[in-house]
Protein backbone atom coordinates (compact mmCIF):
# COMPACT_ATOMS: atom_id res chain seq x y z
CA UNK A 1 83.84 36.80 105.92
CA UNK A 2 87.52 37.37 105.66
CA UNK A 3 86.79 37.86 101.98
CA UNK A 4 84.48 40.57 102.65
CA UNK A 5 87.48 42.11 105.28
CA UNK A 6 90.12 41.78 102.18
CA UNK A 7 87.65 43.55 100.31
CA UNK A 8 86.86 46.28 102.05
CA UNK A 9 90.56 47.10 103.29
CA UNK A 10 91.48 46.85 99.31
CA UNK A 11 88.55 49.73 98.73
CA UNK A 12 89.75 52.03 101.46
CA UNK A 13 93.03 51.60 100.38
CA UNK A 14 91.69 53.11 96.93
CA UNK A 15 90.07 55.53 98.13
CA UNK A 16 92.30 57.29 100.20
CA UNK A 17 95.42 56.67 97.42
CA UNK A 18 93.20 58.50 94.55
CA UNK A 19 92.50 61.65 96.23
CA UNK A 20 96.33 61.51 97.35
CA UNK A 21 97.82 60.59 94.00
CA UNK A 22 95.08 63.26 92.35
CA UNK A 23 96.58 65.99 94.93
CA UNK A 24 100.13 64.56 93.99
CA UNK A 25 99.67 65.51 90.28
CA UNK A 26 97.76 68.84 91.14
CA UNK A 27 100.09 70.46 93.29
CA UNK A 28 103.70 69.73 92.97
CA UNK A 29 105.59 70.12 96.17
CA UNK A 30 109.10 70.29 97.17
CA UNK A 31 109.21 70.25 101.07
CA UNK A 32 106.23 72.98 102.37
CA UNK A 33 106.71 74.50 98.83
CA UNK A 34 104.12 74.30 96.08
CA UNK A 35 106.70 74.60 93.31
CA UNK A 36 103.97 73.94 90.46
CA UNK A 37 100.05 73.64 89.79
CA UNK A 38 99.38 71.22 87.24
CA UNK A 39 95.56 70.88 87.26
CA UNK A 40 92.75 73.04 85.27
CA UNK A 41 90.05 74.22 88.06
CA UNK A 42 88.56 77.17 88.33
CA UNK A 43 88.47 77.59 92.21
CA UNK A 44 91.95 76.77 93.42
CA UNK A 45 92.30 76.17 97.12
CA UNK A 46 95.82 75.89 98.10
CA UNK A 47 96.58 73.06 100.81
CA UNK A 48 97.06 73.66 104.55
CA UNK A 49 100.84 73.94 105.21
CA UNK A 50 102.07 74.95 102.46
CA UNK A 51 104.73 77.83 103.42
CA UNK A 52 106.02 79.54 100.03
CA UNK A 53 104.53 79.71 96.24
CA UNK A 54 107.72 79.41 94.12
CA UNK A 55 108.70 81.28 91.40
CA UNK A 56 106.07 80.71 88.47
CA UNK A 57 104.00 77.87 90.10
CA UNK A 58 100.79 79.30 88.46
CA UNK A 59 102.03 81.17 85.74
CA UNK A 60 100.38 81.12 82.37
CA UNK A 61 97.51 78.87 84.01
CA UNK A 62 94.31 80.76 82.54
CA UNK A 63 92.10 78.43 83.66
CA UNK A 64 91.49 79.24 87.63
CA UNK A 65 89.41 82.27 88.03
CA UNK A 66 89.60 82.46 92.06
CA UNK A 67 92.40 81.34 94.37
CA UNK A 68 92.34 80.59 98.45
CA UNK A 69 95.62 81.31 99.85
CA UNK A 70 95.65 79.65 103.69
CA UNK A 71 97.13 81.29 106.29
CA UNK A 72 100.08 79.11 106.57
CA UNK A 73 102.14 81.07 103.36
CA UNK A 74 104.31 83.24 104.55
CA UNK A 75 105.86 84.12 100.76
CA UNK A 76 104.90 84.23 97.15
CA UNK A 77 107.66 83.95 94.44
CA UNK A 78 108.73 86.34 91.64
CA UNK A 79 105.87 86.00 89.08
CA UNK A 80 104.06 83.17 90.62
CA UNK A 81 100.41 84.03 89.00
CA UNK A 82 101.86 85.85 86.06
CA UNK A 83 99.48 86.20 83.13
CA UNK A 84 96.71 84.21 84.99
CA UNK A 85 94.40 85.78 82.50
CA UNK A 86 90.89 84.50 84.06
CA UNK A 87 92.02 84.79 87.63
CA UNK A 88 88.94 87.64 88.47
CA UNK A 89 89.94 88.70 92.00
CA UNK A 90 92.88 87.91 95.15
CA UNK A 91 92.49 88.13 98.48
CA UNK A 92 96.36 88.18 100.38
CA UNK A 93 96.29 86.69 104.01
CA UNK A 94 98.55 88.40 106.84
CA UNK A 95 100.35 85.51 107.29
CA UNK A 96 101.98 86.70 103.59
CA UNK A 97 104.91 88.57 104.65
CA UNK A 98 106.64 88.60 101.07
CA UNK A 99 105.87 89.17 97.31
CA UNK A 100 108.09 88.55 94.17
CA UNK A 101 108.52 90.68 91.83
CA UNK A 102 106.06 90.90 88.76
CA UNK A 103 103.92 87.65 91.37
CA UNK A 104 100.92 89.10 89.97
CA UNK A 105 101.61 90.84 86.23
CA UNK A 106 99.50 90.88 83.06
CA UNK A 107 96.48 89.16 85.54
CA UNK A 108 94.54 90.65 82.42
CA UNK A 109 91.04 90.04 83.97
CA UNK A 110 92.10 90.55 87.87
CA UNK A 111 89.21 93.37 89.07
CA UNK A 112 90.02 93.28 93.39
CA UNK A 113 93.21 92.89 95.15
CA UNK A 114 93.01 92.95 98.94
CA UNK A 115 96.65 92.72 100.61
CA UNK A 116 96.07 92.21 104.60
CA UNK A 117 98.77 93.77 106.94
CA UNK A 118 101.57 91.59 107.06
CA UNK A 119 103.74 92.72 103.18
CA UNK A 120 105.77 95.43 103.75
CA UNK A 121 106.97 96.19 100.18
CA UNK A 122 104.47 96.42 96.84
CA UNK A 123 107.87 94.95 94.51
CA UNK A 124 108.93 95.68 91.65
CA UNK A 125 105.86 95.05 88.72
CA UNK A 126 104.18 93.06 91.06
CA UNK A 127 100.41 93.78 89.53
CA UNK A 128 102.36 95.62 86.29
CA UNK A 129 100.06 94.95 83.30
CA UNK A 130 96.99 94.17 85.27
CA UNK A 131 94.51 95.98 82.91
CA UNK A 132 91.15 95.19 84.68
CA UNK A 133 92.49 96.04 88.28
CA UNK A 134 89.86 98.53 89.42
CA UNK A 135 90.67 98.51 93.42
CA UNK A 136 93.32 97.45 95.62
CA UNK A 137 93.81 97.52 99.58
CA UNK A 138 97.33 98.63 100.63
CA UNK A 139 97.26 97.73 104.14
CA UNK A 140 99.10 100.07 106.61
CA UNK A 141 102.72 97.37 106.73
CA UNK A 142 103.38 98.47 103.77
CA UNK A 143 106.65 101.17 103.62
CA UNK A 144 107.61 101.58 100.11
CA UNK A 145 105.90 100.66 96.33
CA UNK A 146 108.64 100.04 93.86
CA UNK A 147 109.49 100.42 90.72
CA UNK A 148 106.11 99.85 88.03
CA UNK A 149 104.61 97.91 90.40
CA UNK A 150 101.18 99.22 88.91
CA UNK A 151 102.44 100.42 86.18
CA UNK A 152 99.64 100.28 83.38
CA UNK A 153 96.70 99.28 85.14
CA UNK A 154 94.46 101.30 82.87
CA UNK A 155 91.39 100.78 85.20
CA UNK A 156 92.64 101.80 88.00
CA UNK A 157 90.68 104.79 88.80
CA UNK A 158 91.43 105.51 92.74
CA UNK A 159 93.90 104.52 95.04
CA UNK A 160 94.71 104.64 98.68
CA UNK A 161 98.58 105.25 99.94
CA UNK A 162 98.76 104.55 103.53
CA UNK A 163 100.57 106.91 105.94
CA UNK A 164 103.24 103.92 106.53
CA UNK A 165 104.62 104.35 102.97
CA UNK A 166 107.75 106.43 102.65
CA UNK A 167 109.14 105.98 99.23
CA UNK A 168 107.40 105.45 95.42
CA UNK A 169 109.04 103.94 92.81
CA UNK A 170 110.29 104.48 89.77
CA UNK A 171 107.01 103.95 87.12
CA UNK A 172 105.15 102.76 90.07
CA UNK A 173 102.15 104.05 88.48
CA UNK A 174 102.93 105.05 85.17
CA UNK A 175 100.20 105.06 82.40
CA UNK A 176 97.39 104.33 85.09
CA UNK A 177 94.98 106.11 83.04
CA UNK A 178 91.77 106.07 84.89
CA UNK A 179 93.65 107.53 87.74
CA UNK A 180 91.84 111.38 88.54
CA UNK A 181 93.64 112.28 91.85
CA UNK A 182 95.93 110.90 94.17
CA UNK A 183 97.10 111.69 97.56
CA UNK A 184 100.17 111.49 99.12
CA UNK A 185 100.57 110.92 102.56
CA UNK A 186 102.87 113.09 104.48
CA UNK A 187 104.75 110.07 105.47
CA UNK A 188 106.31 109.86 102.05
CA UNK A 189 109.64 111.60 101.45
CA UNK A 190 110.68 109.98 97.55
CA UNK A 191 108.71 110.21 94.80
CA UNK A 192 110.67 108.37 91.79
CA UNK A 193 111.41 109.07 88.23
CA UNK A 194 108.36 108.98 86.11
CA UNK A 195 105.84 107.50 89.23
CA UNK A 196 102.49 109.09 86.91
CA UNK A 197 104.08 109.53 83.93
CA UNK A 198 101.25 109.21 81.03
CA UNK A 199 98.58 109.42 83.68
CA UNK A 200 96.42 111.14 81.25
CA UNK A 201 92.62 111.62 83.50
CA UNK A 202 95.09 112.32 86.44
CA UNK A 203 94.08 116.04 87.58
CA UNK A 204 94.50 116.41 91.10
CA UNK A 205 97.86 115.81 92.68
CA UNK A 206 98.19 116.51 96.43
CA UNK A 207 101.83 116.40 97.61
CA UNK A 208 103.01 117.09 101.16
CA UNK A 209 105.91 119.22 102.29
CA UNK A 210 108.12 115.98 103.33
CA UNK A 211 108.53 115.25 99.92
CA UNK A 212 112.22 116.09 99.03
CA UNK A 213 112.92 114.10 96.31
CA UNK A 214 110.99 113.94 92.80
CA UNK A 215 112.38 112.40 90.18
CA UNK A 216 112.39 113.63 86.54
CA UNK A 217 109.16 113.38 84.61
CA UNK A 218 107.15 112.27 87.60
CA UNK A 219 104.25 113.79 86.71
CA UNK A 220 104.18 114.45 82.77
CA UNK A 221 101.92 113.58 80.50
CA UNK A 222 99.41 114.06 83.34
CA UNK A 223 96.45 116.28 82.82
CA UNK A 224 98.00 118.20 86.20
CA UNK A 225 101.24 118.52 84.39
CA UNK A 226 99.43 119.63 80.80
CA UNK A 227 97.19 122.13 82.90
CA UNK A 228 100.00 124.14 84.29
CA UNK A 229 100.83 127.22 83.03
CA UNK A 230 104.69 128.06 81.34
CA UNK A 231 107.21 129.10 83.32
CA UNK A 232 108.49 127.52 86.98
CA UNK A 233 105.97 124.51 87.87
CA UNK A 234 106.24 123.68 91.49
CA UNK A 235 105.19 119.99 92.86
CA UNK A 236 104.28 120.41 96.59
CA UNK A 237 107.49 122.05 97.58
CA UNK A 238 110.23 121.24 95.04
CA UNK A 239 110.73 123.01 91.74
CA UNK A 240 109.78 120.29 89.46
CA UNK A 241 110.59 122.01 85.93
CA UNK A 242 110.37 124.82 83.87
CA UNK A 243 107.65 124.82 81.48
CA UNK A 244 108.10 126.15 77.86
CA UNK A 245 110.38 128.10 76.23
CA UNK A 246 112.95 130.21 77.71
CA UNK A 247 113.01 133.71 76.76
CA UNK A 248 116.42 135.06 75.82
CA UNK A 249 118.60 136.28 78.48
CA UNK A 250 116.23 135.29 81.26
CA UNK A 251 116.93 135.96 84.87
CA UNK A 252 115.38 133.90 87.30
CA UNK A 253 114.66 135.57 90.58
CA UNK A 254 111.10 134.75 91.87
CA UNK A 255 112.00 131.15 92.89
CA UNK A 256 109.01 130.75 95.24
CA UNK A 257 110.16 131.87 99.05
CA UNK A 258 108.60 128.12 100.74
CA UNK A 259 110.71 126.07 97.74
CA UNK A 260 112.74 123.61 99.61
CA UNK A 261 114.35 122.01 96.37
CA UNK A 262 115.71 122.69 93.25
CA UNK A 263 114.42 119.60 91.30
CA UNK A 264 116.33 117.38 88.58
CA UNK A 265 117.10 118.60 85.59
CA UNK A 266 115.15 121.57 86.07
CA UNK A 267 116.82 123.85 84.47
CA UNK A 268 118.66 121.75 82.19
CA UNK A 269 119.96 122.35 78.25
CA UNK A 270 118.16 125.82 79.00
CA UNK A 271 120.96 127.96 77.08
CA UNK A 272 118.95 131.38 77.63
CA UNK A 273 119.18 131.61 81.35
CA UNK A 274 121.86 134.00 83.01
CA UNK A 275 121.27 134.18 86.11
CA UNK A 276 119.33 132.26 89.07
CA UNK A 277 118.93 133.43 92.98
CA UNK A 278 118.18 130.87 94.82
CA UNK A 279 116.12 131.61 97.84
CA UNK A 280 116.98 130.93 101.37
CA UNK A 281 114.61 128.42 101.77
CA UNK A 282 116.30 125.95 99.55
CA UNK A 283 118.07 122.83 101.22
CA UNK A 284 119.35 120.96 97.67
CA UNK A 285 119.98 121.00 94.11
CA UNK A 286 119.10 118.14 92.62
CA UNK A 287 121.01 115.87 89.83
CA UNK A 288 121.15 118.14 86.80
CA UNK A 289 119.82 121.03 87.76
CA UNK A 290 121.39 123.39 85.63
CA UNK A 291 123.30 120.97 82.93
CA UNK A 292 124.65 122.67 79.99
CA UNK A 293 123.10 125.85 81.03
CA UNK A 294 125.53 127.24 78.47
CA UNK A 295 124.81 130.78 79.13
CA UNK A 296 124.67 131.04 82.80
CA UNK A 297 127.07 133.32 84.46
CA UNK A 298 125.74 134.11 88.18
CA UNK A 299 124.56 131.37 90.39
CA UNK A 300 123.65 132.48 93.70
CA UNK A 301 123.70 129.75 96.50
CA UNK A 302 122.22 130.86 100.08
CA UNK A 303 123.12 129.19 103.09
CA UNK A 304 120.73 126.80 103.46
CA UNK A 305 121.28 124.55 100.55
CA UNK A 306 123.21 121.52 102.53
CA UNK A 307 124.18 119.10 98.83
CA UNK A 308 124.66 119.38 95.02
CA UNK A 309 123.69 116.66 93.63
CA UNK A 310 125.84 115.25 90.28
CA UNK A 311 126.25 117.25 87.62
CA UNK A 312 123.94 120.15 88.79
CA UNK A 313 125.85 122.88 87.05
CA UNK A 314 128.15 120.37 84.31
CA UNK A 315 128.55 121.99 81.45
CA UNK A 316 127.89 125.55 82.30
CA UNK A 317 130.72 126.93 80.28
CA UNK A 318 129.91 131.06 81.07
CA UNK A 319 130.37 130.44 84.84
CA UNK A 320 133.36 131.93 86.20
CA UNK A 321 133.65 131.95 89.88
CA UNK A 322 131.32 130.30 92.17
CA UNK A 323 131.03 130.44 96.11
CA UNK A 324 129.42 127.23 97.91
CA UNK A 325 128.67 128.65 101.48
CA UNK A 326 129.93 126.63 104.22
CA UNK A 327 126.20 124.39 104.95
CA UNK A 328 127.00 122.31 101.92
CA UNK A 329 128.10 119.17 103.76
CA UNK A 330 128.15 117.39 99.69
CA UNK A 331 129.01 118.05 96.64
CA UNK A 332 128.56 114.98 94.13
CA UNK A 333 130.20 113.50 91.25
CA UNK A 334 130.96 116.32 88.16
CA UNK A 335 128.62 118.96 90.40
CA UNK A 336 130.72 121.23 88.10
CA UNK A 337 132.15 118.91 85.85
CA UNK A 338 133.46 120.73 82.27
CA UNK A 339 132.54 124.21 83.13
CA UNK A 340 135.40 125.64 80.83
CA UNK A 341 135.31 128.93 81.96
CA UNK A 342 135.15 128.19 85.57
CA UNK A 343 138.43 130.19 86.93
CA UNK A 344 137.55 130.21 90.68
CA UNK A 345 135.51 128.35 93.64
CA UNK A 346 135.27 128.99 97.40
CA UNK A 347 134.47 125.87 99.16
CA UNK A 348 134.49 124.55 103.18
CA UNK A 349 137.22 122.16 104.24
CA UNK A 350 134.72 119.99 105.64
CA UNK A 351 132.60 120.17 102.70
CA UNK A 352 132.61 116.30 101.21
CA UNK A 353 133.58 116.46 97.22
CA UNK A 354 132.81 113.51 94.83
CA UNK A 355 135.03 113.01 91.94
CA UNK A 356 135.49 115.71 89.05
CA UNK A 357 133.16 117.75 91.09
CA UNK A 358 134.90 120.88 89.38
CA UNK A 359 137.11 121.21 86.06
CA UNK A 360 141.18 120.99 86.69
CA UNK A 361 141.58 124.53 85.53
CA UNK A 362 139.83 126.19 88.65
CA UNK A 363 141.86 127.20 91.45
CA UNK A 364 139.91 126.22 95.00
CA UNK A 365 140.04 128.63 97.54
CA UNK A 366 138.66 127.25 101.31
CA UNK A 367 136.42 129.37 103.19
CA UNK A 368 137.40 127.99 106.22
């Protein structure tokens, strides 16, 4: 009898150290983070209590093709299921309030992505590079989608922005190619440098008047962009670029009346243009506007343009005198930085002026 005891004691004992010692070499832990998975399944169910995936702990695994992420992770690390090239689809609990950057890139064969409210940033490349992605559900915690977090997902053909989102990224959806139309929620206010850029299929572009700030190429390559005719091309309510070539001696004076921006480099390297009126509507002049506008001799500013952003006139060597009305609270780095010619500029007191903002040789005059 007490033989039988030993025995069976000496049985539980192995049974309950083999699963331990198997979970032991499957997921390495430090603390309540899973620092590494080391095993080869294809259904991955993460352990109970686990707080944080580290940085990498799945990455380059291309065995798993599903994972179960329990409600007690609260953040997953910079590329933490990087090129998980089988892993099919992700569902991301609300307990999640964090995700690294690229967590989730070059997931080659990830089709569904559903995010539940809880993240409040889409990071930097987060889902970059996944070619297969063909939906994802941005829930509405999310305020801003940064820089190429989607960039090249080539199947992505539609896509969601919630009304909490107030800022996109730089590339944050470059070369998407399947996209047709997107939406922006009025909630949004930035749109980054090159955000669609190389969009090809994308055709239908909705932008709402909050947008102030585009960056430069934001929309080229873009069937949108290709569709437009030559000349001024407006995006929502900011002069995004001029289109074509520049006749000679050009005078710009039918800036649209509701234009409440003077994108970047709109203007810029344009050598025929002479003269621009800006209307009254305008509140800024973006970075660049009119760089090395080497012919331009009349700018006209109205008083409702409150900043200049850097170098927005640099290099206009035919400008002589200039008068910045007395609503322009900023005027940024080398605004008029190496305009040779520039003899004369009127300017507020209060006005804020960043460094070289004009050339030595002009004598400043204050409006006030």
């Amino acid at each position: 009898m007490k033989r039988k005891l030993i025995f069976t004691a000496a049985l539980l004992c192995v049974m309950l150290f083999v699963p331990l010692a198997l979970y032991s070499q499957e997921f390495q832990m430090d603390g309540p983070t899973l620092v590494k998975y080391n095993g080869n399944a294809a259904n991955v169910t993460i352990p109970e209590g686990v707080t944080a995936i580290g940085y990498w702990a799945f990455a380059n695994n291309s065995s798993f093709t599903s994972i179960t992420i329990p409600e007690s992770v609260t953040s997953i690390g910079d590329g933490a299921f990087s090129r998980c090239t089988s892993l099919a689809s992700v569902t991301i609990p609300s307990s999640v309030t964090f995700i690294g950057l690229g967590a989730f890139a070059e997931c080659t064969n990830l089709i569904n992505v559903t995010i539940h409210t809880g993240v409040t940033s889409i990071d930097l490349g987060v889902f970059s590079g996944c070619t297969s992605l063909t939906s994802i559900t941005i829930p509405s915690s999310v305020t801003s989608i940064d820089l190429g977090a989607f960039t090249g997902c080539t199947s992505l053909a539609s896509i969601i922005i919630p009304t909490s989102v107030t800022s996109i990224g730089y590339e944050a959806f470059a070369g998407c190619t399947s996209l047709t139309s997107i939406t922006i929620p009025s909630s949004v206010t930035s749109i980054g440098y090159e955000v669609f850029a190389g969009c090809s299929r994308l055709a239908s572009i909705t932008i709402p008047s909050s947008v102030t700030f585009i960056g430069n190429r934001a929309f080229d390559d873009t069937a949108w962009f290709n569709s437009q005719p030559d000349g001024l091309v407006y995006a929502g309510k900011i002069l995004y670029v001029y289109k074509g070539t520049m006749p000679a001696n050009t005078v710009i004076n039918n800036i649209r009346a509701d234009t409440t921006g003077i994108g970047i480099g709109v203007f810029s390297r344009r050598s025929s243009l002479v003269s621009v009126t800006i209307p009254s509507s305008v509140t800024s002049i973006g970075e660049g506007a009119f760089f090395e506008c080497s012919s331009l001799t009349s700018v006209t500013i109205p008083s409702s343009v409150t900043s200049i952003g850097e170098s927005a006139f640099a290099y206009c060597s035919s400008l002589t005198n200039v008068t910045i009305p007395t609503s322009v609270t900023l005027i940024e780095n080398w605004a008029f930085s190496e305009c040779s010619n520039l003899r004369t500029v009127t300017v507020s007191k209060k006005t804020t002026i960043g460094e070289n903002a004009f050339p030595d040789t002009a004598r400043i005059t204050y409006s006030d």
